[in-house]
PDB file of N, CA and C in Angstrom:
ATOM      1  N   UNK A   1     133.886 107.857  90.825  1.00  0.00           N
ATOM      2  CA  UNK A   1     133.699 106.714  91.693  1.00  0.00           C
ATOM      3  C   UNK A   1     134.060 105.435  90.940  1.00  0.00           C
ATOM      4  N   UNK A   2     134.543 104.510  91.793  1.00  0.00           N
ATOM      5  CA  UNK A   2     134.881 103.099  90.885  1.00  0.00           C
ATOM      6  C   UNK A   2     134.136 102.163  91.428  1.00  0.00           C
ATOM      7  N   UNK A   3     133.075 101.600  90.779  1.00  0.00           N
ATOM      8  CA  UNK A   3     132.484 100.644  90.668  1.00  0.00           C
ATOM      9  C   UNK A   3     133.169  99.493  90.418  1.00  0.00           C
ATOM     10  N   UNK A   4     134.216  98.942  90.543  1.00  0.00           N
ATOM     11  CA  UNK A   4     134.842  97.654  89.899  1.00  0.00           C
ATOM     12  C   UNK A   4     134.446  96.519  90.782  1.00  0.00           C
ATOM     13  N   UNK A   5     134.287  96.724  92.280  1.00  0.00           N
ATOM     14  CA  UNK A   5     134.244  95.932  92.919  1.00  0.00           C
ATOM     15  C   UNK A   5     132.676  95.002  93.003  1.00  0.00           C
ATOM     16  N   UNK A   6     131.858  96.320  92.622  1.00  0.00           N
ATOM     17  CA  UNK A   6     130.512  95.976  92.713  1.00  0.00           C
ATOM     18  C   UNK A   6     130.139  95.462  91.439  1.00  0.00           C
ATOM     19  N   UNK A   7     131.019  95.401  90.277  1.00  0.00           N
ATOM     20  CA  UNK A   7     130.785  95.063  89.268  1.00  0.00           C
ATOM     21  C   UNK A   7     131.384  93.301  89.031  1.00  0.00           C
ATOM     22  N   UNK A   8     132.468  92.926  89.501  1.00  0.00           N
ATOM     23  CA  UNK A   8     132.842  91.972  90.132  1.00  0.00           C
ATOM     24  C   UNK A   8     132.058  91.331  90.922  1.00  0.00           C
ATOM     25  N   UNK A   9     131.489  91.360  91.959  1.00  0.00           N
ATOM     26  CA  UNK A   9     130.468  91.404  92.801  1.00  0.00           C
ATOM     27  C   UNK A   9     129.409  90.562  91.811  1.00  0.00           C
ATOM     28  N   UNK A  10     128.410  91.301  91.339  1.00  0.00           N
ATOM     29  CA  UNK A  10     127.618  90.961  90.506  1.00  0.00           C
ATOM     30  C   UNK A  10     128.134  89.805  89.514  1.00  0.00           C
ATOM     31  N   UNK A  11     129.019  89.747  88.338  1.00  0.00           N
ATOM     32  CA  UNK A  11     129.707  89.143  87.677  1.00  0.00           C
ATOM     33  C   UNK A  11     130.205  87.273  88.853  1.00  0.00           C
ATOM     34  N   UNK A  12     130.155  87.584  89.780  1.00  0.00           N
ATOM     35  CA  UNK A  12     130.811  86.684  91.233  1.00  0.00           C
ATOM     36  C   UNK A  12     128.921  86.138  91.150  1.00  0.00           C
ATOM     37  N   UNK A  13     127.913  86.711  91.577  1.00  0.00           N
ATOM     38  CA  UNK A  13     126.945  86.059  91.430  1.00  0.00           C
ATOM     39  C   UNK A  13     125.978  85.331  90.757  1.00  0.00           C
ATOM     40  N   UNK A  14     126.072  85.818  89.234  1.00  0.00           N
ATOM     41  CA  UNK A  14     125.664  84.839  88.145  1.00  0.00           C
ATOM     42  C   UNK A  14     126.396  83.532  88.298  1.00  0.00           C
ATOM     43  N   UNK A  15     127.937  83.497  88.145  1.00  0.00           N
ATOM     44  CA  UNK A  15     128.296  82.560  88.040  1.00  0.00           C
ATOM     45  C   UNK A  15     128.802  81.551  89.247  1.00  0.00           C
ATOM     46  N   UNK A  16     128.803  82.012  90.347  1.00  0.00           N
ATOM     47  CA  UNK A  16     129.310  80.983  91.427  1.00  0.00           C
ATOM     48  C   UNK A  16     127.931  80.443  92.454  1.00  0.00           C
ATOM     49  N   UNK A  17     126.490  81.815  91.745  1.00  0.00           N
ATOM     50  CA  UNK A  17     125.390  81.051  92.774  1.00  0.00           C
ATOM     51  C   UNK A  17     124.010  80.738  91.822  1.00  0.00           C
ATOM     52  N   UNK A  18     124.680  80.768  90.327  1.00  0.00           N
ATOM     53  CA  UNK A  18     123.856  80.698  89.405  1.00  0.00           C
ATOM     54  C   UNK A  18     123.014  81.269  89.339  1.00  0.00           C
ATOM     55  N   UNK A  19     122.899  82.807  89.824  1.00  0.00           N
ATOM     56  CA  UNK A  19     121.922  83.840  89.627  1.00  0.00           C
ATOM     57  C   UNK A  19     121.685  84.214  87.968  1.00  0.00           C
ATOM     58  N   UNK A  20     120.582  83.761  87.189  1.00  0.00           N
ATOM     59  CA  UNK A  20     120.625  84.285  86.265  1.00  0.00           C
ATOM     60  C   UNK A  20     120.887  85.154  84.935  1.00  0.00           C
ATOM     61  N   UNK A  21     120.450  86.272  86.169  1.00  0.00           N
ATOM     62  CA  UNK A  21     120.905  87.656  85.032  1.00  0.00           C
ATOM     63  C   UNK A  21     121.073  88.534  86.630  1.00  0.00           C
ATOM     64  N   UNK A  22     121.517  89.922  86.584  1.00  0.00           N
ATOM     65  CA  UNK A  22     121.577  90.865  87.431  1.00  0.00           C
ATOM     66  C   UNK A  22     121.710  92.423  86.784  1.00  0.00           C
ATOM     67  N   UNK A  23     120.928  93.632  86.821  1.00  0.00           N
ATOM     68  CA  UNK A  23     121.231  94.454  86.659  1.00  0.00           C
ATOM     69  C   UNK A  23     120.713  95.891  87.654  1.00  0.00           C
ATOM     70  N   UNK A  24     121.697  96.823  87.825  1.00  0.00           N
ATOM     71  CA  UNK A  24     121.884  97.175  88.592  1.00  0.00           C
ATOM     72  C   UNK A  24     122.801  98.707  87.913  1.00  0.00           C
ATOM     73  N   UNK A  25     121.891  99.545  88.469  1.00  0.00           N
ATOM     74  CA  UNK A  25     121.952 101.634  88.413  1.00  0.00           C
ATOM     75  C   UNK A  25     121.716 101.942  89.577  1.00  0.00           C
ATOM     76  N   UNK A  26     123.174 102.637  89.689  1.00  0.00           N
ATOM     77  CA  UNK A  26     123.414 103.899  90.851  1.00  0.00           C
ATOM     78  C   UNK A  26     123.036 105.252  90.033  1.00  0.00           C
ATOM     79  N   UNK A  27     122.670 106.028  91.164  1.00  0.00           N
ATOM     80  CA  UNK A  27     122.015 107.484  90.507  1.00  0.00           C
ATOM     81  C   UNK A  27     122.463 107.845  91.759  1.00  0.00           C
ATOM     82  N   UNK A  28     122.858 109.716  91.465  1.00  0.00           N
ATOM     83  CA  UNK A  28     122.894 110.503  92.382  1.00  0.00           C
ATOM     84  C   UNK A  28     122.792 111.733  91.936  1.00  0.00           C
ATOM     85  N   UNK A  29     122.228 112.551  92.547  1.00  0.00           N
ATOM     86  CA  UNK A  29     121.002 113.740  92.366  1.00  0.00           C
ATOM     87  C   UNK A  29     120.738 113.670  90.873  1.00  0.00           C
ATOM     88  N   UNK A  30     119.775 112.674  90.539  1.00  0.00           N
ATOM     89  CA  UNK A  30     119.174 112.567  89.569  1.00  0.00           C
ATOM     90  C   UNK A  30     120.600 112.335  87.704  1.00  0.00           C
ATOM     91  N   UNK A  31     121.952 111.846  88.397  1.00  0.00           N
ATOM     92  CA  UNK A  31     122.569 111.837  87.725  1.00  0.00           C
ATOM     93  C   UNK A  31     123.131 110.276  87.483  1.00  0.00           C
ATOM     94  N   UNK A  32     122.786 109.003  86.619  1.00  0.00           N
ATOM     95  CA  UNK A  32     123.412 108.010  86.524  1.00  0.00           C
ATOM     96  C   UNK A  32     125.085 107.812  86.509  1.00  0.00           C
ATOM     97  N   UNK A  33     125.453 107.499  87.539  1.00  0.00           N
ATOM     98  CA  UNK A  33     127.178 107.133  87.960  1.00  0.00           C
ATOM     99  C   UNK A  33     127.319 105.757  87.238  1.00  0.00           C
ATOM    100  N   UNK A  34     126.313 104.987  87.754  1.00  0.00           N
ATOM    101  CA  UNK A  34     127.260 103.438  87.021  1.00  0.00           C
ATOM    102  C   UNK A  34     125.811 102.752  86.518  1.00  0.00           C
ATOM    103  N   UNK A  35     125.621 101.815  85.395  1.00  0.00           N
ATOM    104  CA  UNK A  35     125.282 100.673  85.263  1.00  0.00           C
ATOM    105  C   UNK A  35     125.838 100.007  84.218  1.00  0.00           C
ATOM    106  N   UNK A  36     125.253  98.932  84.695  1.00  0.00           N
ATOM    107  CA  UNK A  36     125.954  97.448  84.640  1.00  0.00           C
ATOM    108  C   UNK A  36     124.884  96.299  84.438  1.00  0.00           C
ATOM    109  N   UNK A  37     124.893  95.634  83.548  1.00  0.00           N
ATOM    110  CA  UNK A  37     123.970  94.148  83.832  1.00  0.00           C
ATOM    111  C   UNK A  37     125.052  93.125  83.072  1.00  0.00           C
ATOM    112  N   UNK A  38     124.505  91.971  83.661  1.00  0.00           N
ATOM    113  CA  UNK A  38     125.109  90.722  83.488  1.00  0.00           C
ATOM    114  C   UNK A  38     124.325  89.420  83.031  1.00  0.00           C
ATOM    115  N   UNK A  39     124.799  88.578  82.618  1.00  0.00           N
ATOM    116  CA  UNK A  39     123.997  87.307  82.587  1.00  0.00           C
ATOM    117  C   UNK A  39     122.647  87.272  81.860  1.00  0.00           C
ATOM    118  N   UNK A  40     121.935  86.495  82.184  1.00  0.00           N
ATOM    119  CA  UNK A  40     120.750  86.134  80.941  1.00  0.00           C
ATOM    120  C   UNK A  40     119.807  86.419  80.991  1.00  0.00           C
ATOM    121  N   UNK A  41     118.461  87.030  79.536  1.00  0.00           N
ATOM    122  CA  UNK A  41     117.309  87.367  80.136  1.00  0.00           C
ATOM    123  C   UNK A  41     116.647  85.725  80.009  1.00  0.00           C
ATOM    124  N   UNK A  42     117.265  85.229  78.772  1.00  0.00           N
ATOM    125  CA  UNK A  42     116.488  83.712  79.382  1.00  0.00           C
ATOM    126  C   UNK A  42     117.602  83.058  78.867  1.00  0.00           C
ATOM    127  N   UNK A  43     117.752  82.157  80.028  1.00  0.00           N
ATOM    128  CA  UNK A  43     119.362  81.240  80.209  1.00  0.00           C
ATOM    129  C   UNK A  43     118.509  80.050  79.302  1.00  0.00           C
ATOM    130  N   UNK A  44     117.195  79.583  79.196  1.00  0.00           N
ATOM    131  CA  UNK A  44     116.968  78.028  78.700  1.00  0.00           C
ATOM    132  C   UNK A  44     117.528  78.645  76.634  1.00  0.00           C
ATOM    133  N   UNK A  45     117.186  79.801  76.029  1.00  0.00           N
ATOM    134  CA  UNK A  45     117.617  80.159  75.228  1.00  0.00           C
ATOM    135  C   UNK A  45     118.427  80.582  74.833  1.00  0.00           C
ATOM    136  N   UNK A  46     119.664  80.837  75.918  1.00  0.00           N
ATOM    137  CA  UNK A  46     120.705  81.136  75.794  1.00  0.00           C
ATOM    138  C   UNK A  46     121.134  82.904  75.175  1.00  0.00           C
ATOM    139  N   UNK A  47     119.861  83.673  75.694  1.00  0.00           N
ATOM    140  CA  UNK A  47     119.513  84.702  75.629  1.00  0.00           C
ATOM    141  C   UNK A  47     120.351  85.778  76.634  1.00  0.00           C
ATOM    142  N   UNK A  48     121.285  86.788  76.224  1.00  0.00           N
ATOM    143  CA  UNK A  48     122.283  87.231  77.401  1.00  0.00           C
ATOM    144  C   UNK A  48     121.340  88.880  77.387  1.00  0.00           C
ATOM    145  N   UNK A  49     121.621  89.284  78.549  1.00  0.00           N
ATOM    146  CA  UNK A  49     120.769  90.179  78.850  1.00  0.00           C
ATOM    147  C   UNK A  49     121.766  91.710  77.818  1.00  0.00           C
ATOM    148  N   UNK A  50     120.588  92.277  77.431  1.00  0.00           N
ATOM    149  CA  UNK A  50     121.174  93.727  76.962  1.00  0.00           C
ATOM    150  C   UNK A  50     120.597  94.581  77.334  1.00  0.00           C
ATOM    151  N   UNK A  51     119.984  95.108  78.658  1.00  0.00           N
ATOM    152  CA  UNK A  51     119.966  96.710  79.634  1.00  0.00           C
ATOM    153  C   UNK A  51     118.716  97.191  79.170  1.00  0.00           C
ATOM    154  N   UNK A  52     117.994  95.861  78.488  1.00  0.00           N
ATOM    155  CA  UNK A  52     116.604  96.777  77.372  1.00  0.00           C
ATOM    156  C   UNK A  52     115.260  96.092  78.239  1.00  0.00           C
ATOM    157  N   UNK A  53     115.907  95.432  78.784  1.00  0.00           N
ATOM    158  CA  UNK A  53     114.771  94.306  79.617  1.00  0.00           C
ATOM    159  C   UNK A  53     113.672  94.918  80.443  1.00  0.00           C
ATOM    160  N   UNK A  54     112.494  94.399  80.139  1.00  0.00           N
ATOM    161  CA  UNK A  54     111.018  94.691  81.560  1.00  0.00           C
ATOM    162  C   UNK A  54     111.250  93.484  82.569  1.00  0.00           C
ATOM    163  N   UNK A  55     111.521  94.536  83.649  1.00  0.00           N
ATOM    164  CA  UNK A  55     110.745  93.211  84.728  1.00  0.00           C
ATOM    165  C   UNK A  55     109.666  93.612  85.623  1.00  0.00           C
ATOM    166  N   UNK A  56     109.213  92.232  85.952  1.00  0.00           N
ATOM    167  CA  UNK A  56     108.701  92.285  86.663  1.00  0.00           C
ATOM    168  C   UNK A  56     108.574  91.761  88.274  1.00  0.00           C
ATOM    169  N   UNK A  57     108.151  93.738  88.905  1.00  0.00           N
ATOM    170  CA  UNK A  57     108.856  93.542  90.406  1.00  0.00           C
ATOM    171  C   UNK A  57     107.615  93.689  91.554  1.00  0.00           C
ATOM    172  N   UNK A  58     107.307  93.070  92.181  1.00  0.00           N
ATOM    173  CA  UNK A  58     106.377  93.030  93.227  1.00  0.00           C
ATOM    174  C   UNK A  58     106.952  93.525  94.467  1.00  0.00           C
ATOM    175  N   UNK A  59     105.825  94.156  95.277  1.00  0.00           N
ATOM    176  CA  UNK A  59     106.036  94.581  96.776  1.00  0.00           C
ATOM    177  C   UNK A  59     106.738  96.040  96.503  1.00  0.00           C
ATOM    178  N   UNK A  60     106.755  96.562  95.546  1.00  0.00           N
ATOM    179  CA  UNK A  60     107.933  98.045  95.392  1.00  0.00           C
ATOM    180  C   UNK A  60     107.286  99.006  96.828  1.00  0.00           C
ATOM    181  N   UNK A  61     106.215  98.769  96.716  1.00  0.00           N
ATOM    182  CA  UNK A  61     105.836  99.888  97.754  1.00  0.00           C
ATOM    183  C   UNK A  61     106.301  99.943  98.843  1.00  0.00           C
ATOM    184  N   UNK A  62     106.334  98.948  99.640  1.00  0.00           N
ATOM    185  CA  UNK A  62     106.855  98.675 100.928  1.00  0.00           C
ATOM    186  C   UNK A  62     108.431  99.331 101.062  1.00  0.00           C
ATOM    187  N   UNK A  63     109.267  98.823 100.181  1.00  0.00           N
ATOM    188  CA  UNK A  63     110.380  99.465 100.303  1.00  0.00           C
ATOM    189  C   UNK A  63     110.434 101.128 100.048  1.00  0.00           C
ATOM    190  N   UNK A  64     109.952 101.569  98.756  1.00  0.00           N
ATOM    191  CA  UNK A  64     109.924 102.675  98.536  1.00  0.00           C
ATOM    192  C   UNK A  64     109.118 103.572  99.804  1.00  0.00           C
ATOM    193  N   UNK A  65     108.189 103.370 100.485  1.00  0.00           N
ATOM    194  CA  UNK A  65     107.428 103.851 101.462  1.00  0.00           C
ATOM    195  C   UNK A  65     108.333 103.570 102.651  1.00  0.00           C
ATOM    196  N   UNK A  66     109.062 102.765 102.724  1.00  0.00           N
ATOM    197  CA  UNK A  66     110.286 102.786 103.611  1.00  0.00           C
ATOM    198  C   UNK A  66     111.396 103.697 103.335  1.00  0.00           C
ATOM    199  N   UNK A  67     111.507 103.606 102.481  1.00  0.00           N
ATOM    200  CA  UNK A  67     112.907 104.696 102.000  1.00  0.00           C
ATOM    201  C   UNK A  67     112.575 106.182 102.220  1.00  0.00           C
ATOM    202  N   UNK A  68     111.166 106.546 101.948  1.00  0.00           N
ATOM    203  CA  UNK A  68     110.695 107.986 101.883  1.00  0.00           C
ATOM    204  C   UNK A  68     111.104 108.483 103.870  1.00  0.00           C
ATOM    205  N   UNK A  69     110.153 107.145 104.563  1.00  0.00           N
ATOM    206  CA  UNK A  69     109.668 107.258 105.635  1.00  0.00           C
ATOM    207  C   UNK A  69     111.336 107.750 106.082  1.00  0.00           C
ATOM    208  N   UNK A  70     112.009 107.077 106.210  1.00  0.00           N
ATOM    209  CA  UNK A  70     113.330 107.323 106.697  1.00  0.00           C
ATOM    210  C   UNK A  70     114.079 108.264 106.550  1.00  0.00           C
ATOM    211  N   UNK A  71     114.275 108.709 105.263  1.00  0.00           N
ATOM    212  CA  UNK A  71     114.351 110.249 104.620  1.00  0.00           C
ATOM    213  C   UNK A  71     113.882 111.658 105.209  1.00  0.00           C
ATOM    214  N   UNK A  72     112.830 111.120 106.200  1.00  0.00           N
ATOM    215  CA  UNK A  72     112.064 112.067 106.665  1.00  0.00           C
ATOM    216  C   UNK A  72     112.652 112.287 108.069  1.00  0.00           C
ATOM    217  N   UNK A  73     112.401 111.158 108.716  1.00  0.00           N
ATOM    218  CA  UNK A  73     113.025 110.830 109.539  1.00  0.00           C
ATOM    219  C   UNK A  73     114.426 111.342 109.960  1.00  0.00           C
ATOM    220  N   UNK A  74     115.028 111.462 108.892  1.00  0.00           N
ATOM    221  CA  UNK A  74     116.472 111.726 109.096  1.00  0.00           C
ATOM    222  C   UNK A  74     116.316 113.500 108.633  1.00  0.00           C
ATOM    223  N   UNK A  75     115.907 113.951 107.821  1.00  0.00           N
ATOM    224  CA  UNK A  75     115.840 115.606 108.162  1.00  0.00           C
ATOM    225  C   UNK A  75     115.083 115.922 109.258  1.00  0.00           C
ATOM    226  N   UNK A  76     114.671 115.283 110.419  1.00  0.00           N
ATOM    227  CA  UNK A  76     114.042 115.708 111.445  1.00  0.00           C
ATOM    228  C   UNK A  76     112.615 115.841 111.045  1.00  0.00           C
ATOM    229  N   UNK A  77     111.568 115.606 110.425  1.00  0.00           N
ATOM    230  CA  UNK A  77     110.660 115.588 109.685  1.00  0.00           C
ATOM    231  C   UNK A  77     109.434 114.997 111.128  1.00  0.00           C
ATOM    232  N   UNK A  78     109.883 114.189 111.448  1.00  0.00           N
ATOM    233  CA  UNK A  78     109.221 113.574 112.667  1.00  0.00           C
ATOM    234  C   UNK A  78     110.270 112.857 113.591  1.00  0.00           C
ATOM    235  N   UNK A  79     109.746 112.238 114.395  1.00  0.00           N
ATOM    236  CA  UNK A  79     110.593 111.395 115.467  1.00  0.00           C
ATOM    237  C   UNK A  79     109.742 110.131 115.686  1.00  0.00           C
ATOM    238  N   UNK A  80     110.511 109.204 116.106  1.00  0.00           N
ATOM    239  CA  UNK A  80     109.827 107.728 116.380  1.00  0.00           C
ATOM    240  C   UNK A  80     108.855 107.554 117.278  1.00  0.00           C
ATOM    241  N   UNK A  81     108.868 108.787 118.210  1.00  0.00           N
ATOM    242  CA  UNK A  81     108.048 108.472 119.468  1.00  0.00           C
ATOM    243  C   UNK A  81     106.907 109.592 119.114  1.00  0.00           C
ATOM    244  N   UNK A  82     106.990 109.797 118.035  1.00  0.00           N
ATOM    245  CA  UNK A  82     105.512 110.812 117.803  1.00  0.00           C
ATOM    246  C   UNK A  82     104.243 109.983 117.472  1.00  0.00           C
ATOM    247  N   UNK A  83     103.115 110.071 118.371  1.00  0.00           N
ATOM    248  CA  UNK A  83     102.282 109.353 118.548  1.00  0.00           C
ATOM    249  C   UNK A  83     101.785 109.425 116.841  1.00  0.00           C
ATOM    250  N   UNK A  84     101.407 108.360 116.608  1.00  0.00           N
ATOM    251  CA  UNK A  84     100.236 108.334 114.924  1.00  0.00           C
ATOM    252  C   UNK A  84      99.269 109.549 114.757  1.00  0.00           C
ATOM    253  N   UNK A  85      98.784 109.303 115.248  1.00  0.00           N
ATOM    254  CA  UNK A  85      97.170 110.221 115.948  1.00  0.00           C
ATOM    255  C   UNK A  85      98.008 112.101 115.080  1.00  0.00           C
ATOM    256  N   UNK A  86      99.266 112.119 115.245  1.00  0.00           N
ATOM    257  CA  UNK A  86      99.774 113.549 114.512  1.00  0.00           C
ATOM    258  C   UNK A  86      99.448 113.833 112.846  1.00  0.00           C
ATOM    259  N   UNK A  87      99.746 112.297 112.815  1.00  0.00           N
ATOM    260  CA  UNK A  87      99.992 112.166 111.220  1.00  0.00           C
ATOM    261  C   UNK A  87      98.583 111.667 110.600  1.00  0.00           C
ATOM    262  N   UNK A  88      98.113 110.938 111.185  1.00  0.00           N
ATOM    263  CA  UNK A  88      96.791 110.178 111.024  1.00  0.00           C
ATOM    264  C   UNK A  88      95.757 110.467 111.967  1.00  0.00           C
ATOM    265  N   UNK A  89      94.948 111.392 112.040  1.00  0.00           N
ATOM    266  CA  UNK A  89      94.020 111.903 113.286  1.00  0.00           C
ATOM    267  C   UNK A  89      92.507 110.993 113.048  1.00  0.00           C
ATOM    268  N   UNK A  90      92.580 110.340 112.221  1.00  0.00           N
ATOM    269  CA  UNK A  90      90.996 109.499 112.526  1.00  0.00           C
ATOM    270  C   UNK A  90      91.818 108.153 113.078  1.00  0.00           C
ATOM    271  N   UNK A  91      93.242 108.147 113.559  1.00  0.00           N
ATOM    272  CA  UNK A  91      93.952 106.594 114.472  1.00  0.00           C
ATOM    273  C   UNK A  91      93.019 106.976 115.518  1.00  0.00           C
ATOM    274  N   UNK A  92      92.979 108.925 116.218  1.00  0.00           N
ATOM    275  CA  UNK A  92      92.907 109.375 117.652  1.00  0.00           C
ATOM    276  C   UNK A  92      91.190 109.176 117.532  1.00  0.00           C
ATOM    277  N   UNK A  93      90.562 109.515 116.088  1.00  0.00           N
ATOM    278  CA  UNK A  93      89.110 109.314 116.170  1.00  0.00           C
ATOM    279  C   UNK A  93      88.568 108.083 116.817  1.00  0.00           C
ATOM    280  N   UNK A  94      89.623 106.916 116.281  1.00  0.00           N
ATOM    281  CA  UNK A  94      88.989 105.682 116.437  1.00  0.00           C
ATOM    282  C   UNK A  94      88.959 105.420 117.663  1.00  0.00           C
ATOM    283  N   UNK A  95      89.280 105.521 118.705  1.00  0.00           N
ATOM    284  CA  UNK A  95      89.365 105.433 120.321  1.00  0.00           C
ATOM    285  C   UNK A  95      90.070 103.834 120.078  1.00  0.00           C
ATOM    286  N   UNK A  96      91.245 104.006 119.363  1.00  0.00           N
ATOM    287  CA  UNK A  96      92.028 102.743 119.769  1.00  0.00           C
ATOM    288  C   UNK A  96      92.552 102.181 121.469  1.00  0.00           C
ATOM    289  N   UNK A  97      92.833 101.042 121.169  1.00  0.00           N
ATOM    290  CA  UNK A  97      92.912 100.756 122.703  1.00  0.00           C
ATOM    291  C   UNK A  97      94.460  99.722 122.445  1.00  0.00           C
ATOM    292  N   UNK A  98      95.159 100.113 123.874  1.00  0.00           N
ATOM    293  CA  UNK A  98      96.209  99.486 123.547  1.00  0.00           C
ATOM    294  C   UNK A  98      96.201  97.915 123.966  1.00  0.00           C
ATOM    295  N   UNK A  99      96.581  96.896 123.141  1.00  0.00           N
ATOM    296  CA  UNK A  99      96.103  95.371 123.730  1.00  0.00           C
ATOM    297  C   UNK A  99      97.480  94.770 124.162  1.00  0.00           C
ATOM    298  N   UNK A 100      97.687  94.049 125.822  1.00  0.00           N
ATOM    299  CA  UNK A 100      98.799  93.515 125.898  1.00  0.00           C
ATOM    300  C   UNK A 100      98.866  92.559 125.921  1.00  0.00           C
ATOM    301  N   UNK A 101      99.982  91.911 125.171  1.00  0.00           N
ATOM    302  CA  UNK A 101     100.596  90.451 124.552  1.00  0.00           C
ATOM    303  C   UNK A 101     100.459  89.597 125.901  1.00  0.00           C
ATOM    304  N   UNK A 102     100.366  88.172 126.155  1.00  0.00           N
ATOM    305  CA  UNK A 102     101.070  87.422 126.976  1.00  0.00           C
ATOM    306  C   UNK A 102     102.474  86.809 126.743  1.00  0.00           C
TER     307      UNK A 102
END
């Protein structure tokens, strides 16, 4: 696979929207295809990033719990219109009630 474009890409965003630093790994079945980082871990020190960096990332869950959900979704795992109450049976305990908007 050629990454050039996405590597460009990245390289295009440090410097034309002053994004810092950027780094960025493709994996597929558990096999690294490309990475790449760019730009700075601290620009006031003039510090350029070398692939060794911690960050720190908030909210991971939401996405990752999105990504699973969909995954599932897509091997037929469930369907959109399957009531909660399948997956979660104290939703059906709770005698929810449906409330309508104005």
């Amino acid at each position: 696979m050629d990454f050039t474009k996405l590597k460009n890409c990245m390289d295009m965003f440090t410097k034309k929207y002053s994004v810092p630093g950027l780094d960025c790994i493709v994996y597929k079945n558990h096999e690294q295809l490309f990475r790449y980082f760019t730009g700075y871990s601290d620009m006031e020190n003039g510090k350029k990033m070398k692939g060794d960096e911690l960050y720190l990332i908030f909210s991971m869950t939401k996405m990752l719990t999105c990504t699973a959900a969909l995954q599932l979704l897509e091997q037929g795992k469930y369907t959109l219109s399957d009531p909660i109450s399948m997956y979660l049976p104290e939703v059906k305990l709770a005698d929810m009630q449906k409330i309508r908007l104005p």
